[in-house]
Protein backbone atom coordinates (compact mmCIF):
# COMPACT_ATOMS: atom_id res chain seq x y z
CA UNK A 1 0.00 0.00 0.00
CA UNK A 2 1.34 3.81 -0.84
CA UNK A 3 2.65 5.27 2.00
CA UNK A 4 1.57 9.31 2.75
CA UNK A 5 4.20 11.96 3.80
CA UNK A 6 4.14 11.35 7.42
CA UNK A 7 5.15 7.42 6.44
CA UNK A 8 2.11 5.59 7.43
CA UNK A 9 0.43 3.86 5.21
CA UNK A 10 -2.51 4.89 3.29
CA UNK A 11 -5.42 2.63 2.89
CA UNK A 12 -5.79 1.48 -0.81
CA UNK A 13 -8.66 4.01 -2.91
CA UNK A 14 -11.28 1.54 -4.62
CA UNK A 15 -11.33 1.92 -8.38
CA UNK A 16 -14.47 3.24 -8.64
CA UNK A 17 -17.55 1.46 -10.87
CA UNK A 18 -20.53 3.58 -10.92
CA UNK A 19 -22.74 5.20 -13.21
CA UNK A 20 -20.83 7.57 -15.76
CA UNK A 21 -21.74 11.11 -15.56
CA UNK A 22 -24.61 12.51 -17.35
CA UNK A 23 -22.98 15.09 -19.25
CA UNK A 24 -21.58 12.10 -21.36
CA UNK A 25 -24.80 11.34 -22.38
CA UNK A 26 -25.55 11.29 -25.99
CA UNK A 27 -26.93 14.68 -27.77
CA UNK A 28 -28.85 14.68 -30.60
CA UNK A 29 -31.00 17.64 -31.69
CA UNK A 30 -34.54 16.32 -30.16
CA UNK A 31 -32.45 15.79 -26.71
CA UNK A 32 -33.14 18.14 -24.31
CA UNK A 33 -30.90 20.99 -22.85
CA UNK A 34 -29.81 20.26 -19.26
CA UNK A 35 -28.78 22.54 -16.94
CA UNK A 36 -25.95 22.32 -14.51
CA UNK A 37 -28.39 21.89 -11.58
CA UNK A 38 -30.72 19.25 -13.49
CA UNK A 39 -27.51 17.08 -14.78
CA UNK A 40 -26.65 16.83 -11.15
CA UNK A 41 -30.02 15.52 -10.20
CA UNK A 42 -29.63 12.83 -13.06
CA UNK A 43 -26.06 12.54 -11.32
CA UNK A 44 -27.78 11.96 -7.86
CA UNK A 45 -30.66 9.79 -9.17
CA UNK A 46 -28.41 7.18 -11.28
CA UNK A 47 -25.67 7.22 -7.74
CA UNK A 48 -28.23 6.17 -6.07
CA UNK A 49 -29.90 3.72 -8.04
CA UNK A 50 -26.43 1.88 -7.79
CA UNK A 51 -26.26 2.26 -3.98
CA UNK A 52 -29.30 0.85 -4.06
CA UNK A 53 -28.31 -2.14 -5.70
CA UNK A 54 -25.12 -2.87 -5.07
CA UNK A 55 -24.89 -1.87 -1.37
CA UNK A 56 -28.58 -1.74 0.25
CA UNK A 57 -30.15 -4.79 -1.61
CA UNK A 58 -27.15 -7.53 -0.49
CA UNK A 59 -28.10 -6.12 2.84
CA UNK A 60 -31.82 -6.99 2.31
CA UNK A 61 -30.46 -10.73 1.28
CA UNK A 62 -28.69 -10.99 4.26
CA UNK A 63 -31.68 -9.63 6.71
CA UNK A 64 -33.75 -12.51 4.60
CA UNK A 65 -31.60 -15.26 5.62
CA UNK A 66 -30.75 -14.35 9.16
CA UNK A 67 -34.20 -13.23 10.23
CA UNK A 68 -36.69 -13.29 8.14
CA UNK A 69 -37.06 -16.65 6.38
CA UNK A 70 -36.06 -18.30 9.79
CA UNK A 71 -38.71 -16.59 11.87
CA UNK A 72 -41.46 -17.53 9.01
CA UNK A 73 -39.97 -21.66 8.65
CA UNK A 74 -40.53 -21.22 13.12
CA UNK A 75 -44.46 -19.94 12.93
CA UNK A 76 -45.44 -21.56 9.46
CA UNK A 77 -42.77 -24.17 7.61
CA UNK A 78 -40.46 -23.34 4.59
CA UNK A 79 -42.04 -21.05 2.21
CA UNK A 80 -43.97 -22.02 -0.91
CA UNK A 81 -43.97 -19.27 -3.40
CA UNK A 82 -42.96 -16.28 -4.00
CA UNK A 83 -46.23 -14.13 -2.46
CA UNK A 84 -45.35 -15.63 1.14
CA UNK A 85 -41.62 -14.15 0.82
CA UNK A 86 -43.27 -10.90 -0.11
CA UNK A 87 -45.56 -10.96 2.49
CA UNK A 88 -42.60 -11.61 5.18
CA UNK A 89 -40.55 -9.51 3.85
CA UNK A 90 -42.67 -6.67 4.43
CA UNK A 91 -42.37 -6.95 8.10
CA UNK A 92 -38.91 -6.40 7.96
CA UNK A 93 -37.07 -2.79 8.09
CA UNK A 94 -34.36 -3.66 5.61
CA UNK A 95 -36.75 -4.25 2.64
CA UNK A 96 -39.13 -1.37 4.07
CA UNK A 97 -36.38 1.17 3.51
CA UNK A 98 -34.76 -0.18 0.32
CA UNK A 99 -38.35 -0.08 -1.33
CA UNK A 100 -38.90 3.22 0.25
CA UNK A 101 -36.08 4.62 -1.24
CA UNK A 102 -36.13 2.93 -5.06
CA UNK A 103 -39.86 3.88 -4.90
CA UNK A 104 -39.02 7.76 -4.22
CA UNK A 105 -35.80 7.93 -7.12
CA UNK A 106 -39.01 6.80 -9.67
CA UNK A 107 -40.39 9.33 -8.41
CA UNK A 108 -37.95 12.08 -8.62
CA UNK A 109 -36.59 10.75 -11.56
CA UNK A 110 -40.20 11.51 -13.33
CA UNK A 111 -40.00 14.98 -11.52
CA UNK A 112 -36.73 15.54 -12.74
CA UNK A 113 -37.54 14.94 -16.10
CA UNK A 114 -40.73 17.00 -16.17
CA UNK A 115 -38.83 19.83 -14.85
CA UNK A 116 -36.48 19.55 -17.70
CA UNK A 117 -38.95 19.37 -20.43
CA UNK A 118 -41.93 21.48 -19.57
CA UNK A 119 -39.80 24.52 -18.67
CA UNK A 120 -38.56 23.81 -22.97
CA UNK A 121 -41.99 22.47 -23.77
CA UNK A 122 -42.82 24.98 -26.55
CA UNK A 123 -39.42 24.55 -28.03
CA UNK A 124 -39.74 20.96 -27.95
CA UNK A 125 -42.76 20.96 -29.59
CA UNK A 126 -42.02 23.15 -32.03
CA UNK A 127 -38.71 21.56 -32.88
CA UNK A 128 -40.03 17.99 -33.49
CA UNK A 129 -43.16 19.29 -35.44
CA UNK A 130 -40.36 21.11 -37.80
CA UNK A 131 -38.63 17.90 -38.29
CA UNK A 132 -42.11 15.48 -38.56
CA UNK A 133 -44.20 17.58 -40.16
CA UNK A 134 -45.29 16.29 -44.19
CA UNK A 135 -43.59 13.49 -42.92
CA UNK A 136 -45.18 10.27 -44.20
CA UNK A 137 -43.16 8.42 -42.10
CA UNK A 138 -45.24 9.36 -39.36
CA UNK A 139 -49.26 8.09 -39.12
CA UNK A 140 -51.28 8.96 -36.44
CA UNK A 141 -54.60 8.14 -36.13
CA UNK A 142 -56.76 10.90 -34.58
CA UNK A 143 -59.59 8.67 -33.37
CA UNK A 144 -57.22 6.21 -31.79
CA UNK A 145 -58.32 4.92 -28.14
CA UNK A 146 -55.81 3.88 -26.13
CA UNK A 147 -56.48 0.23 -24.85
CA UNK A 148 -57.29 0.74 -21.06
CA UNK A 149 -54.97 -1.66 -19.87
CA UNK A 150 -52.72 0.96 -20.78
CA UNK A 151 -55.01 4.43 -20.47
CA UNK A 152 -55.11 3.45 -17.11
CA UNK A 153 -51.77 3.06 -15.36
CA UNK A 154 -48.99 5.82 -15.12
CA UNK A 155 -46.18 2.94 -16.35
CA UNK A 156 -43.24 3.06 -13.97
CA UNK A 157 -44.46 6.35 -12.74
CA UNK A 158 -44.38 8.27 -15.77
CA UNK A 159 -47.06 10.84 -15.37
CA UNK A 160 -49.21 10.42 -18.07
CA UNK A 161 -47.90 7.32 -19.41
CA UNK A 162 -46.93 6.98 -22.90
CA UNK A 163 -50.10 8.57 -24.52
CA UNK A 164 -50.87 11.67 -22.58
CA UNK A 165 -50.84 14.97 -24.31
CA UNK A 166 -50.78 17.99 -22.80
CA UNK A 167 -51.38 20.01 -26.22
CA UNK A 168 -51.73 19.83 -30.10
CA UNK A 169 -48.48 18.25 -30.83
CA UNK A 170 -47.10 17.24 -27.61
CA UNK A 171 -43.85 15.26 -27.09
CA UNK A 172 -42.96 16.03 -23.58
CA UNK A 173 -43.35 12.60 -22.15
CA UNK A 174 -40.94 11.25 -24.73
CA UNK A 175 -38.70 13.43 -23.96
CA UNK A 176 -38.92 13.20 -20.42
CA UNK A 177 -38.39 9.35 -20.73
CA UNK A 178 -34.93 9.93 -23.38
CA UNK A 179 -33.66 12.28 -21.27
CA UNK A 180 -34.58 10.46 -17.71
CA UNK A 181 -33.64 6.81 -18.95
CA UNK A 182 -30.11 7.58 -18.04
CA UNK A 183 -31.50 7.82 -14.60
CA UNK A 184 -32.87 4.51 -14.09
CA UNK A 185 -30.44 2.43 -15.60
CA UNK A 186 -27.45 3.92 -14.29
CA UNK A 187 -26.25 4.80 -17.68
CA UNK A 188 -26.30 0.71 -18.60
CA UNK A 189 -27.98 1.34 -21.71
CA UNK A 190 -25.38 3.35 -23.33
CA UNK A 191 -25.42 7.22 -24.81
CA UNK A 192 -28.33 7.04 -26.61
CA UNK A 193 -30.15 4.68 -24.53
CA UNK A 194 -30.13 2.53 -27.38
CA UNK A 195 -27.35 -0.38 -25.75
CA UNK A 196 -30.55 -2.89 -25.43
CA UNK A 197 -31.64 -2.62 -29.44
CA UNK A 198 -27.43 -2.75 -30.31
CA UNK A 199 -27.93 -6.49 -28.38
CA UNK A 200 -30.51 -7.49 -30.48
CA UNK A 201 -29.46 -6.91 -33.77
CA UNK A 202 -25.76 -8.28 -32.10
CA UNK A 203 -27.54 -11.56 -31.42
CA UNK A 204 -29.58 -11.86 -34.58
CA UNK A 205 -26.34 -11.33 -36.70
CA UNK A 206 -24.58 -13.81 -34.30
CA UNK A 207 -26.77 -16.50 -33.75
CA UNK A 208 -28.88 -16.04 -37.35
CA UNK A 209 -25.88 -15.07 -39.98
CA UNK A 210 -27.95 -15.94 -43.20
CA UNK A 211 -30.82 -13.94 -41.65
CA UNK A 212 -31.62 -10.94 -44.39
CA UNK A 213 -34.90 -9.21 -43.24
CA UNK A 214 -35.93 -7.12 -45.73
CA UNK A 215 -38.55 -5.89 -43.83
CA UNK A 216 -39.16 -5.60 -39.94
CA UNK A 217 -41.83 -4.92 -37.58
CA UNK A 218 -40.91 -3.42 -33.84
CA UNK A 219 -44.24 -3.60 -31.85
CA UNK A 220 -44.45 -1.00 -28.65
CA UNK A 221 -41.36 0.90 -29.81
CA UNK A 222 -41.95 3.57 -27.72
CA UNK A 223 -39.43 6.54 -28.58
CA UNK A 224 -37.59 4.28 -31.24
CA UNK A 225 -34.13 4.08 -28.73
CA UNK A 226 -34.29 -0.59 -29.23
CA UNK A 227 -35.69 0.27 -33.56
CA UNK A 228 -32.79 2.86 -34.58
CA UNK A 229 -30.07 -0.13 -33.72
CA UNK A 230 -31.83 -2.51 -35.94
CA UNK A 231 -32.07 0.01 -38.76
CA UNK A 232 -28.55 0.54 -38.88
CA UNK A 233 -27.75 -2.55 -38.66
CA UNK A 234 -30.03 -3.58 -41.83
CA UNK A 235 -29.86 -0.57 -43.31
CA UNK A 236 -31.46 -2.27 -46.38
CA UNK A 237 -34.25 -3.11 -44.65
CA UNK A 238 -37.63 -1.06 -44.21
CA UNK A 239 -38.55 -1.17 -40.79
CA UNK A 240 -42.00 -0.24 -39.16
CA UNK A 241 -42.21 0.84 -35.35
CA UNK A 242 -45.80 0.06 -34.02
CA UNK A 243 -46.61 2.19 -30.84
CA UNK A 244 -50.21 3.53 -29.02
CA UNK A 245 -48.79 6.77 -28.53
CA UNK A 246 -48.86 9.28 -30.17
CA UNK A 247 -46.06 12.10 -28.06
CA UNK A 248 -43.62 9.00 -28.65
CA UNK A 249 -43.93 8.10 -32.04
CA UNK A 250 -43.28 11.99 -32.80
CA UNK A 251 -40.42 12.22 -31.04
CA UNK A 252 -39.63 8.85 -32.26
CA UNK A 253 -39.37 10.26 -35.50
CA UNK A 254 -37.96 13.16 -35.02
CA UNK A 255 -34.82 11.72 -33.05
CA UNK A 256 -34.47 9.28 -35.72
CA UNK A 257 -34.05 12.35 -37.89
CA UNK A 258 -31.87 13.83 -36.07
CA UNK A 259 -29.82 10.94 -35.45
CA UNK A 260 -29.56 10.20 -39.84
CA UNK A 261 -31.91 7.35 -39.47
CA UNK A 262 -33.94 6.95 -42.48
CA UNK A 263 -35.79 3.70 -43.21
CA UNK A 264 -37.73 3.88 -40.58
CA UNK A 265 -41.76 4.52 -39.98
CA UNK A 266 -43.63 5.54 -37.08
CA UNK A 267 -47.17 4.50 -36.98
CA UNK A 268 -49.75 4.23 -34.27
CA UNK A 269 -51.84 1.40 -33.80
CA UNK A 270 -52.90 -1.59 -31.53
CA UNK A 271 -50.79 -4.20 -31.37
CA UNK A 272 -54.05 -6.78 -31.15
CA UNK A 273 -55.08 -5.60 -34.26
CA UNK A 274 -52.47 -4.92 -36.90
CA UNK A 275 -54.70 -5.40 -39.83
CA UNK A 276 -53.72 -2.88 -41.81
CA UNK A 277 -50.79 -5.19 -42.96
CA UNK A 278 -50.65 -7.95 -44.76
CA UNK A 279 -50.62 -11.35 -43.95
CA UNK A 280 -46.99 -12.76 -44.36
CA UNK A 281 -45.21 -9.51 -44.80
CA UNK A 282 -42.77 -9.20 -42.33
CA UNK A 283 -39.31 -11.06 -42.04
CA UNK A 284 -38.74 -10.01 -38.71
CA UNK A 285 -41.32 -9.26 -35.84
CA UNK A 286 -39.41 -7.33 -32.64
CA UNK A 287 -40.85 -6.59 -29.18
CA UNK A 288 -38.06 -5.52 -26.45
CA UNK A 289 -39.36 -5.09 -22.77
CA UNK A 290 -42.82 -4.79 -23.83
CA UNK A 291 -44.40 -7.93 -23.15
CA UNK A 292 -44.55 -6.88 -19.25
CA UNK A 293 -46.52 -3.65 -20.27
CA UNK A 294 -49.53 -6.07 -22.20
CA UNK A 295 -52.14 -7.29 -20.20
CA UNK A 296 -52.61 -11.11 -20.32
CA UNK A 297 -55.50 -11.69 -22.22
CA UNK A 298 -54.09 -9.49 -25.02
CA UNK A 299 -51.15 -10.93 -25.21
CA UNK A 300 -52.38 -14.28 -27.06
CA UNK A 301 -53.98 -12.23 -30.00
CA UNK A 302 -50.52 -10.17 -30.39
CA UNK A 303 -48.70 -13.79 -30.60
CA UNK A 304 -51.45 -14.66 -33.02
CA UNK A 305 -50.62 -11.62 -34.98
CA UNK A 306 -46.67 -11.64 -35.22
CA UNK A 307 -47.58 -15.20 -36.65
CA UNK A 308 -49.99 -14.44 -38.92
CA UNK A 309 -47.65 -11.34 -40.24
CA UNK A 310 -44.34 -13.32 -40.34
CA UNK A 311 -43.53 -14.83 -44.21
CA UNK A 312 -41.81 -18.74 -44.07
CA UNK A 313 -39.01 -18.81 -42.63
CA UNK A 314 -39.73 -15.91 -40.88
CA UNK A 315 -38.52 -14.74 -36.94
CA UNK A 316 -40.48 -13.27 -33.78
CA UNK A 317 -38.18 -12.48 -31.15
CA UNK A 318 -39.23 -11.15 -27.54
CA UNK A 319 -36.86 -9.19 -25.62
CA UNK A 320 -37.95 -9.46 -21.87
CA UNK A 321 -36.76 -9.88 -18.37
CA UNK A 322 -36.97 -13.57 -17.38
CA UNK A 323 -39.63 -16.44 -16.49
CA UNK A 324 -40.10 -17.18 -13.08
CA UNK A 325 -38.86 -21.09 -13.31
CA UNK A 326 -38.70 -23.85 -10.51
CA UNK A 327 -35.09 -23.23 -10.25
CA UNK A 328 -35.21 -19.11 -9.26
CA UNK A 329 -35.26 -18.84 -5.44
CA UNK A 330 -38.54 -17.83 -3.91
CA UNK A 331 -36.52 -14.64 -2.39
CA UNK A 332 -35.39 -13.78 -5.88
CA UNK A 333 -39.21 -14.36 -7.68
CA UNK A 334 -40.04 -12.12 -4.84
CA UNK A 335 -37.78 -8.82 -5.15
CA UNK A 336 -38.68 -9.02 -8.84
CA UNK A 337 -42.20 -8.84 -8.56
CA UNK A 338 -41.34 -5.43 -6.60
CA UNK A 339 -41.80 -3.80 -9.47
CA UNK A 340 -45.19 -4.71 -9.88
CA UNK A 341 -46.66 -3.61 -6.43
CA UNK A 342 -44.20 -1.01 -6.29
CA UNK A 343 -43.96 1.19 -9.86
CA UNK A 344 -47.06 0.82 -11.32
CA UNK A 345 -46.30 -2.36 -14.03
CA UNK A 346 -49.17 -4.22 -12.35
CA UNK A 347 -48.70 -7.04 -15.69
CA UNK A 348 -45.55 -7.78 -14.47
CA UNK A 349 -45.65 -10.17 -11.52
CA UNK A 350 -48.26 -12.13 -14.63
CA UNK A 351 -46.28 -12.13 -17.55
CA UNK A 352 -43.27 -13.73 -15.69
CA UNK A 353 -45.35 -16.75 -14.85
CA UNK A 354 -46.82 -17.51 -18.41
CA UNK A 355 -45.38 -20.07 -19.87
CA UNK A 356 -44.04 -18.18 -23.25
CA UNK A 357 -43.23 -21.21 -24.56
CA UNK A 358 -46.81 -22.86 -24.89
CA UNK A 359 -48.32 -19.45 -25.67
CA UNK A 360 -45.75 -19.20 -28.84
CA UNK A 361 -47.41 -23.03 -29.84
CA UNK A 362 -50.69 -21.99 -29.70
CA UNK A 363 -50.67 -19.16 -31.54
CA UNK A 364 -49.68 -21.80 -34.42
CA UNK A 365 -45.78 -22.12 -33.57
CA UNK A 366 -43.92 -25.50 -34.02
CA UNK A 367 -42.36 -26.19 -30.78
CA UNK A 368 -39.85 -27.35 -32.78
CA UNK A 369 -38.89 -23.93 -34.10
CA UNK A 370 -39.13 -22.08 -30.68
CA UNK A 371 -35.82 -20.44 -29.64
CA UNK A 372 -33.69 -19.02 -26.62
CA UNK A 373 -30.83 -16.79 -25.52
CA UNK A 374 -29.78 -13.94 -23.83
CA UNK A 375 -28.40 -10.58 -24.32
CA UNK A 376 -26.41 -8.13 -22.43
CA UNK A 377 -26.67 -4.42 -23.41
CA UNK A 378 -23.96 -3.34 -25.77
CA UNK A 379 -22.51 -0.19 -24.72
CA UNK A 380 -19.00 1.75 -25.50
CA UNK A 381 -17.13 0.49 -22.04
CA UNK A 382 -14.80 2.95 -22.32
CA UNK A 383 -17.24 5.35 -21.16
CA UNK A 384 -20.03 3.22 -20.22
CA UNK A 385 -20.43 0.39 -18.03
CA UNK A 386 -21.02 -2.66 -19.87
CA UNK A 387 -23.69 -4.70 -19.05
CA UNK A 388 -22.49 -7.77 -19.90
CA UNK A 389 -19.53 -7.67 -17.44
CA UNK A 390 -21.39 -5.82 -14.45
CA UNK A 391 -21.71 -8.16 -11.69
CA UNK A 392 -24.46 -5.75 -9.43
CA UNK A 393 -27.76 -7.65 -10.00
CA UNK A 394 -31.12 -6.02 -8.85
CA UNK A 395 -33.88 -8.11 -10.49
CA UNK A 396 -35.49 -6.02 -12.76
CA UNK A 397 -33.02 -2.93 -13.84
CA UNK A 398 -29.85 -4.67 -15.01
CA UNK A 399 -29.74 -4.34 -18.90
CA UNK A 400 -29.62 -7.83 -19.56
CA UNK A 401 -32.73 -9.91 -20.93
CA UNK A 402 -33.92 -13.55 -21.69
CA UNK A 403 -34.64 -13.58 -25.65
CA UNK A 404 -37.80 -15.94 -26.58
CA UNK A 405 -38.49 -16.38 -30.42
CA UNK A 406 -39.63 -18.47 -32.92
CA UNK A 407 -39.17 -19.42 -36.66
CA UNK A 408 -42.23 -19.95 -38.65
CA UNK A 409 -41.90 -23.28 -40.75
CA UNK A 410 -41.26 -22.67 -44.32
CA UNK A 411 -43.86 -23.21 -46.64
């Protein structure tokens, strides 16, 4: 160890590993501006999100071993699923103040973000209706109606959700969630947010090297951040983001704009009903973290769909966080459902107990042609953490995903 001027040693500084800093996020000309003040609340919010999980949850672990899970075996026997560890949990003060806290950075981070793009609203607005305007790469439907399993939940405490508009023309929310993402994920998803889409396309050219979709469909593409990746990596291909909102497919557009992406399209629509295409028209059907946002019984139609869409020889892959399976602790099930009692995904604790696998077969699937993987966000380590070789796990934010898919048969 170094020793200091006096001679005594000096205890060894840890190299540190957390979040970058936000002013290393990426800017393109939809982003919005930060001030010194707001990039240090970003700063704050993403610090903590890591102290969260790499400091206060192993603490919650250890309070579950020592106390909690023995005081529930003494009044009641070993536990049996995952809603009993919940329940027990509760009781205790480590999980009550780690939930506490991750529940209040949601909420500032939403606040945070609002407070950066309302103050620019107008400028915003008036930027991304420059860029979309004549556009027809952009179709909105004016008499759309938002499914209610979505019109009625403010997702992961985003006021408003996806849909809400505050005026003609509004793409606030989107904004708030580009600029905020950075936030959440500790900067895991890269500068542009878009690490998670730069896995997919990874994995498709890694695992699938013949694979040349000329045409893709991304359904629930929110503000396009997973859809620009797979555009530039086919940039041949035509590819067709599918969202409910209208303030994010906007702003979709507009960022790809600004960011030189060009073959893609932003229309709004339900992903139950995509009728206005084609049966067998798609090479490629995408969905990345959006199966937790569906409600159940929709989700069976929107399988049936991505089949009925997909040409021979075709691919669906789903991007999602993974299935609650025999072999995942009870403690571990548990923490990850936090995010369904906790930040307002109430599908959550749901679709990580379907069985994907049998849902993919009946929609019409060959169980023969059903796939697996996983990816790891793709990020530039230098100034980014990388995903794929960060060892802090907190059930439900690390940017790494289960990929389910299938192959329709050839005809």
């Amino acid at each position: 160890m170094p020793e200091d001027r006096s001679g005594k040693i000096k205890p060894a500084i840890p190299a540190y590993d957390g979040p970058p800093d936000y002013r290393l996020v990426g800017r393109h000309d939809m982003f919005p501006h930060t001030s010194h003040d707001e990039a240090e609340r970003f700063n704050f919010l993403a610090q903590m999100n890591r102290h969260l999980a790499s400091r206060v949850l192993p603490g919650v672990k250890a309070a579950f071993e020592d106390r909690v899970a023995p005081a529930w075996a003494h009044e009641n026997g070993a536990f049996e699923n995952r809603h009993q560890v919940r329940k027990a949990l509760l009781a205790d003060p480590a999980f009550q103040m780690w939930s506490a806290l991750r529940r209040a950075t949601m909420e500032q981070r939403q606040q945070a973000g609002r407070w950066v793009t309302l103050r620019q609203g107008e400028a915003l607005n008036a930027r991304a209706a420059q860029l979309t305007q004549g556009d027809d790469r952009l179709e909105l439907d004016p008499g759309f109606e938002t499914p209610r399993y979505l019109a009625a939940v403010d997702h992961h405490c985003m006021p408003g959700s996806y849909h809400t508009e505050t005026v003609p023309g509004d793409v606030t929310g989107a904004a708030n969630y580009d600029c905020g993402l950075f936030a959440t994920t500790g900067g895991a998803l890269g500068r542009f947010n878009d690490g998670g889409g730069q896995a997919v396309a990874a994995w498709v050219k890694k695992n699938l090297p013949d694979f040349k979709p000329k045409r893709i469909l991304d359904l629930g593409c929110g503000l396009g951040h997973n859809v620009l990746p797979l555009a530039q990596a086919f940039p041949d291909a035509e590819v067709i983001g599918v969202d409910s909102g209208a303030p994010m497919l906007r702003y979709g557009l507009a960022r790809a704009k600004a960011m030189g992406v060009n073959n893609v399209r932003f229309i709004q629509a339900d992903a139950e009903d995509l009728s206005r295409f084609e049966d067998e028209s798609f090479d490629w059907v995408q969905t990345t973290m959006f199966l937790h946002e569906t409600s159940q019984s929709a989700m069976g139609r929107i399988f049936a769909e991505t089949r009925r869409l997909l040409k021979p020889g075709g691919v669906v892959l789903h991007v999602e966080q993974p299935q609650y399976t025999d072999d995942m602790p009870f403690y571990e099930q548990a923490i990850r459902d936090w995010d369904a009692f906790y930040n307002n995904e109430p599908f959550w604790t749901t679709m990580h107990e379907i069985d994907l696998d049998d849902l993919m077969i009946r929609a019409g699937f060959k169980s023969d042609g059903v796939m697996h993987g996983g990816v790891a966000a793709v990020v530039d380590a230098a100034l980014f953490p990388s995903a794929g070789d960060d060892k802090v796990e907190d059930y439900g934010r690390k940017a790494a995903w289960h990929v389910i898919g299938a192959k329709k048969e050839a005809a």
